[in-house]
Protein backbone atom coordinates (compact mmCIF):
# COMPACT_ATOMS: atom_id res chain seq x y z
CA UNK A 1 59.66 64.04 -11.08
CA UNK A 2 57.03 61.56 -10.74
CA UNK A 3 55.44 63.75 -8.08
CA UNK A 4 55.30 66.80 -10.51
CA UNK A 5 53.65 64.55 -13.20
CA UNK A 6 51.10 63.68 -10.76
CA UNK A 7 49.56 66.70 -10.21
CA UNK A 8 50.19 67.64 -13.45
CA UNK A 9 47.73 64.65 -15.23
CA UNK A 10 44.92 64.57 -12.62
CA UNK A 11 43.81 68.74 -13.52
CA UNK A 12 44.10 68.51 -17.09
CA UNK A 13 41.96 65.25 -16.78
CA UNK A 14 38.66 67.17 -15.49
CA UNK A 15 38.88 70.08 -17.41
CA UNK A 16 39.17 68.08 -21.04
CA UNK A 17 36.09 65.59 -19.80
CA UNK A 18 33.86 68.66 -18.76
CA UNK A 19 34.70 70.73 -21.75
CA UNK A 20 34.11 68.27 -24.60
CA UNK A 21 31.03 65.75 -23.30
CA UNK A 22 28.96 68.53 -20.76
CA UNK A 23 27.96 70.84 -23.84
CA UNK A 24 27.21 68.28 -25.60
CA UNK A 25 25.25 66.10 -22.99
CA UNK A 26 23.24 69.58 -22.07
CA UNK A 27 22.47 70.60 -25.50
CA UNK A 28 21.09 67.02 -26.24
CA UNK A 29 18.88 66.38 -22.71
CA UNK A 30 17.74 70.09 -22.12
CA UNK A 31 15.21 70.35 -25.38
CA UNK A 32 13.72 66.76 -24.61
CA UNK A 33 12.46 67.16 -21.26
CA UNK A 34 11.06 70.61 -21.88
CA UNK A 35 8.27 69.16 -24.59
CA UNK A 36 8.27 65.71 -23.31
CA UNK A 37 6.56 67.18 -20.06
CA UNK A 38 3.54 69.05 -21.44
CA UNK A 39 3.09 66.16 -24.31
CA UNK A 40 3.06 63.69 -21.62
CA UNK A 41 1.67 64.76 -18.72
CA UNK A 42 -0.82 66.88 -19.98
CA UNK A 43 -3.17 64.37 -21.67
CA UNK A 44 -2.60 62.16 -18.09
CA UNK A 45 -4.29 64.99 -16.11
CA UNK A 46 -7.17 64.70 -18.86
CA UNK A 47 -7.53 61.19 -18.09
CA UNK A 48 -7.12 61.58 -14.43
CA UNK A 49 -9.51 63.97 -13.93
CA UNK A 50 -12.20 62.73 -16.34
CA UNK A 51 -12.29 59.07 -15.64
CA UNK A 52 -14.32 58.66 -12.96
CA UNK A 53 -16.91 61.29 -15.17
CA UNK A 54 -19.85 59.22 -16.55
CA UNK A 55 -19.12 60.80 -19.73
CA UNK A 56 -16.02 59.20 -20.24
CA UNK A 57 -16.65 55.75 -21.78
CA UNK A 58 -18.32 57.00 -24.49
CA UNK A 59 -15.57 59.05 -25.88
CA UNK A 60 -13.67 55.89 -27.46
CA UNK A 61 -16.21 55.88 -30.49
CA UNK A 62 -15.77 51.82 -30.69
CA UNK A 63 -18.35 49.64 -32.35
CA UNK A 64 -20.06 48.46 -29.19
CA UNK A 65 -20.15 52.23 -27.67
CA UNK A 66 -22.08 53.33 -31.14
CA UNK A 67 -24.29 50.24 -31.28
CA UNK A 68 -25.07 50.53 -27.41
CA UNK A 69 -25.94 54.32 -27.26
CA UNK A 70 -29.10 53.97 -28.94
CA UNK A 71 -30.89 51.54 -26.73
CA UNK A 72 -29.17 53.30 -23.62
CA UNK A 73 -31.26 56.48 -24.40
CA UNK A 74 -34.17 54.15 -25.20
CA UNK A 75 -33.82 52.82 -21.49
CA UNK A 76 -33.35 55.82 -20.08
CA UNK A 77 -36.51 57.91 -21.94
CA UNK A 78 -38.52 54.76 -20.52
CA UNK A 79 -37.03 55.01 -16.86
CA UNK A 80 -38.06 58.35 -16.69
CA UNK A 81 -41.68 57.61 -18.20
CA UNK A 82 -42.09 55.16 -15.23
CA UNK A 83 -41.44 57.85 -12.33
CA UNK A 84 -44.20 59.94 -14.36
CA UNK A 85 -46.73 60.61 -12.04
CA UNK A 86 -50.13 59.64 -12.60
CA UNK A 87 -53.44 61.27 -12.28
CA UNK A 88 -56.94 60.40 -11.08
CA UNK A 89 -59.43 60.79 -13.90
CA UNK A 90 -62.40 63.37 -13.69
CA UNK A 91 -65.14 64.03 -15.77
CA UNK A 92 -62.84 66.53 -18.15
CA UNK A 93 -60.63 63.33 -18.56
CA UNK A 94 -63.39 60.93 -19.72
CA UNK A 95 -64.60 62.97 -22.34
CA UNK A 96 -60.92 63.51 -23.55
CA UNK A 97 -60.06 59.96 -23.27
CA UNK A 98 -63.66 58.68 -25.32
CA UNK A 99 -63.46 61.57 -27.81
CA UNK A 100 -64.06 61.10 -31.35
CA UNK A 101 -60.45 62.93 -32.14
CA UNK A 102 -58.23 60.57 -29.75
CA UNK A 103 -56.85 58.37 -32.38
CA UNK A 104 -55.48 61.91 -34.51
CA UNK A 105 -54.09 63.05 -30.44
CA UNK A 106 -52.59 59.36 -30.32
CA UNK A 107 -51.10 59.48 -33.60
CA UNK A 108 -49.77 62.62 -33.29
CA UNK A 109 -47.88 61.59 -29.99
CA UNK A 110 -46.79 58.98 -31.44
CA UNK A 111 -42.74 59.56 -30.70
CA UNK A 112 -43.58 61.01 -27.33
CA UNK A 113 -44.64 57.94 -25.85
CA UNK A 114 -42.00 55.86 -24.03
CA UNK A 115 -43.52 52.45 -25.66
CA UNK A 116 -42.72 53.55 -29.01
CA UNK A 117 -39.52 54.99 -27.73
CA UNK A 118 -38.47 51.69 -26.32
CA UNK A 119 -39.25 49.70 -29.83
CA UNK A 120 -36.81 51.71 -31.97
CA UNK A 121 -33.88 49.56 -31.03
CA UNK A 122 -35.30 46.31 -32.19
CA UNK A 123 -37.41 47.53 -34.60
CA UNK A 124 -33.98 49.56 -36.29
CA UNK A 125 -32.22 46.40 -36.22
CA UNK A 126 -34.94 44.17 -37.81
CA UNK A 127 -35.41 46.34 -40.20
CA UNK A 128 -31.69 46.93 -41.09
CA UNK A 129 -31.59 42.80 -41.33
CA UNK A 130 -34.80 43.19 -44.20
CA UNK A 131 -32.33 45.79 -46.07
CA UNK A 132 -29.52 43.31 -45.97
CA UNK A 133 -31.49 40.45 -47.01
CA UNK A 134 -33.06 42.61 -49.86
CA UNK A 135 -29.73 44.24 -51.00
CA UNK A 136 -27.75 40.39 -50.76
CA UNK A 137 -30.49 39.06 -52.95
CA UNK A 138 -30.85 41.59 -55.68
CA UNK A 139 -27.04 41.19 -56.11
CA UNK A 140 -27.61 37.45 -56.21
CA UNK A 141 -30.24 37.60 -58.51
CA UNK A 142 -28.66 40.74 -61.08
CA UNK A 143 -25.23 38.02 -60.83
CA UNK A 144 -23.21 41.18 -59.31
CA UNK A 145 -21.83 38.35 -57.00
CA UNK A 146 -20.30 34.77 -57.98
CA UNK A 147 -22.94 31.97 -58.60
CA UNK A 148 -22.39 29.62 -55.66
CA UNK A 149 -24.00 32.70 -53.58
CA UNK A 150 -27.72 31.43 -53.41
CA UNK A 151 -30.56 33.40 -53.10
CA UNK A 152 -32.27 33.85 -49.05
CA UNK A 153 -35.75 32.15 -49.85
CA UNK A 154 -37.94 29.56 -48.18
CA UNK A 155 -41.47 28.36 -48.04
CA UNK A 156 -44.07 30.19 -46.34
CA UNK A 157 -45.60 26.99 -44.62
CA UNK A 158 -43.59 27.14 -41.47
CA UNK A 159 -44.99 30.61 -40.61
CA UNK A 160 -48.21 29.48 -41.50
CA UNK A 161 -48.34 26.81 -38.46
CA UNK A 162 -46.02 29.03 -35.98
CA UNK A 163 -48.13 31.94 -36.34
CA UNK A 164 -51.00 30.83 -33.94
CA UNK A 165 -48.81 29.51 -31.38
CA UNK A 166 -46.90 32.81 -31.61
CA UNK A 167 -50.18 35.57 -30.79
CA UNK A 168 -51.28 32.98 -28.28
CA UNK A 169 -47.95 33.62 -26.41
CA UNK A 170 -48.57 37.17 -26.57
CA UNK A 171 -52.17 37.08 -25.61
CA UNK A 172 -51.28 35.34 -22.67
CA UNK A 173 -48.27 37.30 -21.32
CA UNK A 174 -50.20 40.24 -21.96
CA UNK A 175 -53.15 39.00 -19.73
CA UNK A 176 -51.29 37.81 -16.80
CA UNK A 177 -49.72 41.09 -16.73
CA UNK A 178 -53.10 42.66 -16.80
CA UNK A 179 -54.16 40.40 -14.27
CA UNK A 180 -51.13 41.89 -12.05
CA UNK A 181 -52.37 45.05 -13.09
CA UNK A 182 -55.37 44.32 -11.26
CA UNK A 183 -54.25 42.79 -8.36
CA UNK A 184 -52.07 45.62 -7.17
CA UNK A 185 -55.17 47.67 -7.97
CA UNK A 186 -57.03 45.97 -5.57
CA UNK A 187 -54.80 45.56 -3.23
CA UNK A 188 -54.03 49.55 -3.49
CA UNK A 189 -58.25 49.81 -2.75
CA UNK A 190 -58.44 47.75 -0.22
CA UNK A 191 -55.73 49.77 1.85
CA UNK A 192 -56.95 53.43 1.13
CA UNK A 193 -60.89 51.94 2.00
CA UNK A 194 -59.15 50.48 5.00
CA UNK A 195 -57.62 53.59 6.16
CA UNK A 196 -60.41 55.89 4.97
CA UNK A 197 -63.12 53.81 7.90
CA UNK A 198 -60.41 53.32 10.19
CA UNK A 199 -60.00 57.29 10.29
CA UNK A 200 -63.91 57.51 10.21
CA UNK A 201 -63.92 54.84 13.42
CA UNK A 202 -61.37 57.08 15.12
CA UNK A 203 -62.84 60.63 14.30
CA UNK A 204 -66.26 59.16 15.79
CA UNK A 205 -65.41 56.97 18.70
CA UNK A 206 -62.15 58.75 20.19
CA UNK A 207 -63.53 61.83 23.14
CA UNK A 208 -61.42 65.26 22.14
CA UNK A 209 -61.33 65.88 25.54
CA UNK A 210 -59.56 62.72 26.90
CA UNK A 211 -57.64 61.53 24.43
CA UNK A 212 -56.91 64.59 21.79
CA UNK A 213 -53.51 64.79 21.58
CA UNK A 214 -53.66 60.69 21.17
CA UNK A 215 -56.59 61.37 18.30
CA UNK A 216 -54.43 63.76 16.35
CA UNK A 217 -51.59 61.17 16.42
CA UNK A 218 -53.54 58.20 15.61
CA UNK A 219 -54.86 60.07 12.45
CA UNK A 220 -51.11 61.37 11.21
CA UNK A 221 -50.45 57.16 11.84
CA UNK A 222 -53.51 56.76 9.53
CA UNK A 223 -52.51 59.21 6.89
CA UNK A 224 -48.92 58.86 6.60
CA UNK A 225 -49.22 54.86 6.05
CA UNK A 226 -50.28 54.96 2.10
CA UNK A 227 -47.64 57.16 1.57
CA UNK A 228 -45.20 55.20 3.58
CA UNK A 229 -46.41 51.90 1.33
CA UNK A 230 -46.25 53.68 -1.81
CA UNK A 231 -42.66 55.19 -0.86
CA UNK A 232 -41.77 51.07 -0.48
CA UNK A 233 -42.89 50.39 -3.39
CA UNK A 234 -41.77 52.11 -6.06
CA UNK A 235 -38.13 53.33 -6.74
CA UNK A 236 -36.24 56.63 -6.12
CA UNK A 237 -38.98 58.14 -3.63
CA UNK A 238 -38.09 60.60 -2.00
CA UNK A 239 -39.93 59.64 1.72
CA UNK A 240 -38.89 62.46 4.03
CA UNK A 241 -40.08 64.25 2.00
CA UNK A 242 -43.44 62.84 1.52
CA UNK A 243 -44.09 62.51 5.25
CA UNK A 244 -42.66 65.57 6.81
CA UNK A 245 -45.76 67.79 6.15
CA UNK A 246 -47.61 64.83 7.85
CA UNK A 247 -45.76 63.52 10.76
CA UNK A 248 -44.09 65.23 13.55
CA UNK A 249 -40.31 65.49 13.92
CA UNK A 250 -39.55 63.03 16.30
CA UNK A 251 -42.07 60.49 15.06
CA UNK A 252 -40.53 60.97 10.98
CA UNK A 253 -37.44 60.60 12.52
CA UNK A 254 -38.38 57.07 14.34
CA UNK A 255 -39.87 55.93 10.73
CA UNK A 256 -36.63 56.80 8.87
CA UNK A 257 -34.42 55.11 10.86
CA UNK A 258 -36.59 51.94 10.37
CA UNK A 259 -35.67 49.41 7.88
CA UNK A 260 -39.59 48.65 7.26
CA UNK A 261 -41.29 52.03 7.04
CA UNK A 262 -44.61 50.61 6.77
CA UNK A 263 -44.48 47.88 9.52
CA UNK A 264 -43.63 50.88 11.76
CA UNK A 265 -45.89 53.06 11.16
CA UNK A 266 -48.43 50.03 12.17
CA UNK A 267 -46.93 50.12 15.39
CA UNK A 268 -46.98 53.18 16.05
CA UNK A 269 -50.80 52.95 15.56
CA UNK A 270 -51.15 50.20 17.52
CA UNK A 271 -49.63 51.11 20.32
CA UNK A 272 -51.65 54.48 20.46
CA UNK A 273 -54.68 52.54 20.10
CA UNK A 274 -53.68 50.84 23.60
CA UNK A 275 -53.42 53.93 25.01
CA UNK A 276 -56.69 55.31 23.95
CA UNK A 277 -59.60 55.39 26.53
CA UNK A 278 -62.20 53.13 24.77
CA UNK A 279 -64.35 50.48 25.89
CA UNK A 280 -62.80 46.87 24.66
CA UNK A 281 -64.90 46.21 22.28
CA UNK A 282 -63.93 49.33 20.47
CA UNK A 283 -60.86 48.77 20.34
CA UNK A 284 -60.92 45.25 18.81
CA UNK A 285 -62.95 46.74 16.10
CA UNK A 286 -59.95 49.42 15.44
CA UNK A 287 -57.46 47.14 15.61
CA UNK A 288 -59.09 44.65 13.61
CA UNK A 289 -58.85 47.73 10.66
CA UNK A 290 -55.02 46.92 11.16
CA UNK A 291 -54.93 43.74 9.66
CA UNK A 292 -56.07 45.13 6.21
CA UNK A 293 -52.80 47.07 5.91
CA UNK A 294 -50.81 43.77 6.44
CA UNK A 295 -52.53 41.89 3.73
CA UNK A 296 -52.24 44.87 1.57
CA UNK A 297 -48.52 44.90 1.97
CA UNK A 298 -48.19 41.19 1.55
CA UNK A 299 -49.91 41.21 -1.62
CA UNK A 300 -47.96 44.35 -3.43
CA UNK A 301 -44.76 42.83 -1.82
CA UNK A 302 -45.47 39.71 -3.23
CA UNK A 303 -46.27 41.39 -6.96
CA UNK A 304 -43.37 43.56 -6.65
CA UNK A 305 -40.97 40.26 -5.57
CA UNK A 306 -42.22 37.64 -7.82
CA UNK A 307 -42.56 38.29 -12.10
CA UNK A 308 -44.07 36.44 -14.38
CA UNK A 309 -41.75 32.99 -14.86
CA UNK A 310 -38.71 34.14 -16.33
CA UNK A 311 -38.90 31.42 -18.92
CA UNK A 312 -42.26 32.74 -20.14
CA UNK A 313 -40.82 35.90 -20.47
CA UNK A 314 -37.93 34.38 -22.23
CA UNK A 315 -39.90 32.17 -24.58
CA UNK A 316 -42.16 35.25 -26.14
CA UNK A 317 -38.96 37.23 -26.43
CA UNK A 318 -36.85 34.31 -28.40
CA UNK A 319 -40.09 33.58 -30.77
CA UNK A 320 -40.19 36.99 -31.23
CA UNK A 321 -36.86 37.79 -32.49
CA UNK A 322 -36.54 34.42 -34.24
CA UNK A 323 -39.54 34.93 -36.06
CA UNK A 324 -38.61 38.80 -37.56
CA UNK A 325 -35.10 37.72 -38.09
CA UNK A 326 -36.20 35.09 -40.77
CA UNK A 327 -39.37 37.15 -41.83
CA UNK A 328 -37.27 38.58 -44.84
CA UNK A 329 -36.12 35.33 -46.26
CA UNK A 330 -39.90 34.05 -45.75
CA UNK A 331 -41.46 36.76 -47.72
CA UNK A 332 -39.07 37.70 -50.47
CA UNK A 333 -40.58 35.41 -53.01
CA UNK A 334 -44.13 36.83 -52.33
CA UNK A 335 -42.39 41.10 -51.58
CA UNK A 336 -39.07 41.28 -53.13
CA UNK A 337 -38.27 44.55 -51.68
CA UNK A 338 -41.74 45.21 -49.82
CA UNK A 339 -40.12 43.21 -47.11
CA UNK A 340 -38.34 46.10 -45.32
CA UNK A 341 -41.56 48.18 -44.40
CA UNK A 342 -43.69 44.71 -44.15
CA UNK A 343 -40.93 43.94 -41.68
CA UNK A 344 -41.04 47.28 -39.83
CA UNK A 345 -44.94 46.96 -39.33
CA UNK A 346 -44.34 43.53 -38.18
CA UNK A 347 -42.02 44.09 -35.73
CA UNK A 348 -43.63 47.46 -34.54
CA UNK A 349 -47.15 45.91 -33.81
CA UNK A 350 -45.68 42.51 -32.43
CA UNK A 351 -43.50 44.14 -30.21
CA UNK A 352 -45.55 46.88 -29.08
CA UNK A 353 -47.58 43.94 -27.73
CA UNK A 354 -45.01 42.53 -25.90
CA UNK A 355 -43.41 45.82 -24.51
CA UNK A 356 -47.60 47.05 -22.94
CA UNK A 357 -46.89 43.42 -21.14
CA UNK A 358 -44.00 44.05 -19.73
CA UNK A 359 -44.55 47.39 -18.44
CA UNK A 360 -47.78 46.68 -16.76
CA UNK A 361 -46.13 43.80 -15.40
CA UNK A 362 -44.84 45.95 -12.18
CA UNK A 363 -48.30 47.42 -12.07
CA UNK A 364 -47.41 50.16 -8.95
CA UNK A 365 -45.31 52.75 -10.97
CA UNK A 366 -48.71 52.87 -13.54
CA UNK A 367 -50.76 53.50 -10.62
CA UNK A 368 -52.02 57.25 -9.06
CA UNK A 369 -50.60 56.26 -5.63
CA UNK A 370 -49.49 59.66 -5.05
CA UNK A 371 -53.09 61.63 -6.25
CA UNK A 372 -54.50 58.05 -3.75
CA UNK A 373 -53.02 59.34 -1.02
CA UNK A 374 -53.52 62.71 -1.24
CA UNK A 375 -57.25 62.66 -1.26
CA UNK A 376 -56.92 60.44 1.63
CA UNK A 377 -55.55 63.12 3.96
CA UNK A 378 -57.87 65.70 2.46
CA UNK A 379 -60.80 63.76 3.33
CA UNK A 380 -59.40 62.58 6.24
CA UNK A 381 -58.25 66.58 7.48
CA UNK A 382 -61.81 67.29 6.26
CA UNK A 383 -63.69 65.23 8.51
CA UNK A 384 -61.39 66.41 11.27
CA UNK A 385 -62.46 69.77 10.40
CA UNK A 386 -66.22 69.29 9.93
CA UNK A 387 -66.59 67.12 13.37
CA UNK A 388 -67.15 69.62 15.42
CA UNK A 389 -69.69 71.45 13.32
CA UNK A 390 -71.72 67.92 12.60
CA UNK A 391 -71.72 66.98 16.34
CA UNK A 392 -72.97 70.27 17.22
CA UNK A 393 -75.56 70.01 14.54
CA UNK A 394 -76.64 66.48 15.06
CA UNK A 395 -76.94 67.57 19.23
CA UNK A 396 -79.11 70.93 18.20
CA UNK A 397 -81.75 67.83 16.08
CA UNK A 398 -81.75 65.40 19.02
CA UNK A 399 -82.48 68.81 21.84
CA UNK A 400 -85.20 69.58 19.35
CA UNK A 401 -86.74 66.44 19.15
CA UNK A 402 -86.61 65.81 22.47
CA UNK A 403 -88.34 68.79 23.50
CA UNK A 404 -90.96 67.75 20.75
CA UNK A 405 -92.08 64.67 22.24
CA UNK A 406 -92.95 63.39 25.80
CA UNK A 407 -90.63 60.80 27.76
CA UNK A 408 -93.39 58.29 27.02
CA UNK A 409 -92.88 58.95 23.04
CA UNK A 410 -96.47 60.86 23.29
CA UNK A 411 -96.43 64.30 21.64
CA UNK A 412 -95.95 66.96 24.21
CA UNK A 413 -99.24 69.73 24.49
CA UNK A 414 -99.25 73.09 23.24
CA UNK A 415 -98.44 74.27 27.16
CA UNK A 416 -95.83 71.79 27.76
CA UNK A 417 -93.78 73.17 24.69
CA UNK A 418 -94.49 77.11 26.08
């Protein structure tokens, strides 16, 4: 008997458990996992796939994204401004630039121009603080809030005795930018004058014959060096290519691979000049030339390494927003609510100032380096090209006048010359 029962319990055991908790269990789990997987994993593939997209931070629309986003495009609409290339001015220029009409043409460019571009952040925000300080005071003073509010006011004496030191701050940062201004321009002059008589030097002492191939290399050296310097100098240049159409293959590729573009390309011209077939003397005076290119790229090196002291910087910029932050409360006694646009033409002028000083400060990028070297290697192909011509012409005067004249400097007779 108690092997019947056995058998008996353990079958009727499954079939009960299976038949009263498996419809149940399937009818509960089978309708969660079917939405729970596209709700779930479909905004994680979003994520995945667009986080490492630029465009991805700004899509939480939090207080610092908003507040950063304008002076983020400010940045960027001055960044590209810089990598604007300039032009050499002709006569057509001049008379544009001195005409009667160019303050309308200014005016009228007005939001074009990457200096007023870059002011709208702080000028926005110091103007926002003059609505603020006019909007809390006219509450104050209509008793819309409770009397222990006072009203923003002080005297106008302190501004009265900071306002010199304040525009001589400004006259000074903005004249030792200038006077980095004109040191890179110099420096810029002395290297394209330098290259300009070395190429002269080597056009008229080095023999076609002997040393051609050498000749032709010596001037590619010549020509590809301002373009090489300028490359080093200013960001996101492109250098291959700047110098393929002006060295060869194997000599671009030497240059590349160099960590110093410039100081290579010097040694590449100096060691042709050693293998040129000159007298000595010559060739101290060309490699003498050399030395000009080394001071030239100490000296933009140096400007491009070395600002203004930071602190100066630091100073005109703290005075500066110090003084427009409490400009409201200083004039609302004499302006009530004329402080918001006396304000905004404060802070537009004043820091219009400081923003010329800043970007003249790296002096290179406001520079025509590229139209600089590109009339170098058109005058430089030009001479190349007229050489031949002038020599032959130059030899055709001397024949004549030697046939004109005796040995003894005497005028030749009327039979000598048939």
């Amino acid at each position: 008997m108690s092997n019947s029962t056995h058998p008996t319990i353990n079958p009727p055991s499954k079939p009960p458990f299976s038949s009263k908790f498996t419809p149940k269990f399937t009818l509960k789990i089978s309708p969660l996992p079917l939405p729970s997987k596209p709700t779930y994993k479909f905004p994680l593939k979003i994520q995945s796939l667009h986080s490492p997209d630029p465009q991805n931070p700004p899509k939480p629309l939090n207080l610092i994204s908003i507040l950063r986003s304008l002076p983020d495009w400010a940045d960027e609409v001055q960044e590209k401004g810089m990598r604007k290339k300039r032009v050499l001015y002709n006569h057509q220029n001049w008379a544009e630039h001195r005409s009667s009409l160019r303050h309308v043409r200014h005016l009228m460019s007005s939001l074009s121009s990457r200096v007023i571009v870059s002011l709208i952040p702080p000028v926005l925000f110091f103007t926002s603080v003059a609505v603020i300080v006019s909007v809390y005071n006219t509450a104050v003073t209509m008793n819309l809030l409770p009397g222990f509010f006072p009203v923003l006011r002080a005297s106008t004496l302190p501004y009265q005795l900071t306002a010199p030191a304040l525009a001589l701050l400004l006259v000074f940062r903005t004249e030792a930018s200038y006077s980095r201004y004109e040191e890179g321009r110099h420096a810029w002059t002395k290297v394209i004058t330098g290259a300009s008589e070395l190429a002269r030097e080597v056009v008229a002492y080095v023999d076609d014959l002997n040393d051609g191939v050498m000749k032709r290399s010596l001037l590619q050296y010549i020509m590809a060096f301002p373009i090489a310097l300028k490359c080093h100098l200013l960001y996101d240049s492109d250098v291959r290519r700047d110098l393929q159409s002006v060295l060869e293959a194997d000599d671009l590729a030497v240059v590349l691979s160099s960590k110093h573009r410039p100081h290579c390309i010097i040694q590449f011209m100096s060691q042709s000049l050693k293998l040129l077939n000159l007298e000595e003397h010559k060739r101290n005076a060309l490699d003498s030339k050399l030395s000009r290119f080394h001071d030239g790229i100490g000296i933009c090196e140096q400007i491009v390494g070395t600002p203004i002291p930071l602190s100066y910087t630091r100073l005109t910029s703290r005075f500066l927003v110090l003084w427009h932050l409490t400009l409201p409360v200083i004039l609302w006694d004499d302006c009530h609510w004329i402080v918001i646009p006396a304000t905004f033409i404060s802070a537009t002028s004043l820091f219009c100032i400081e923003e010329v000083g800043v970007l003249i400060e790296e002096p290179f990028p406001m520079l025509p380096l590229d139209e600089l070297c590109k009339v170098l290697c058109t005058n430089i192909q030009e001479a190349i090209a007229v050489q031949k011509t002038i020599q032959v012409q130059v030899a055709a005067k001397r024949k004549i006048h030697y046939n004109n004249h005796s040995t003894n400097g005497w005028p030749a007779s009327r039979g000598d010359k048939i």
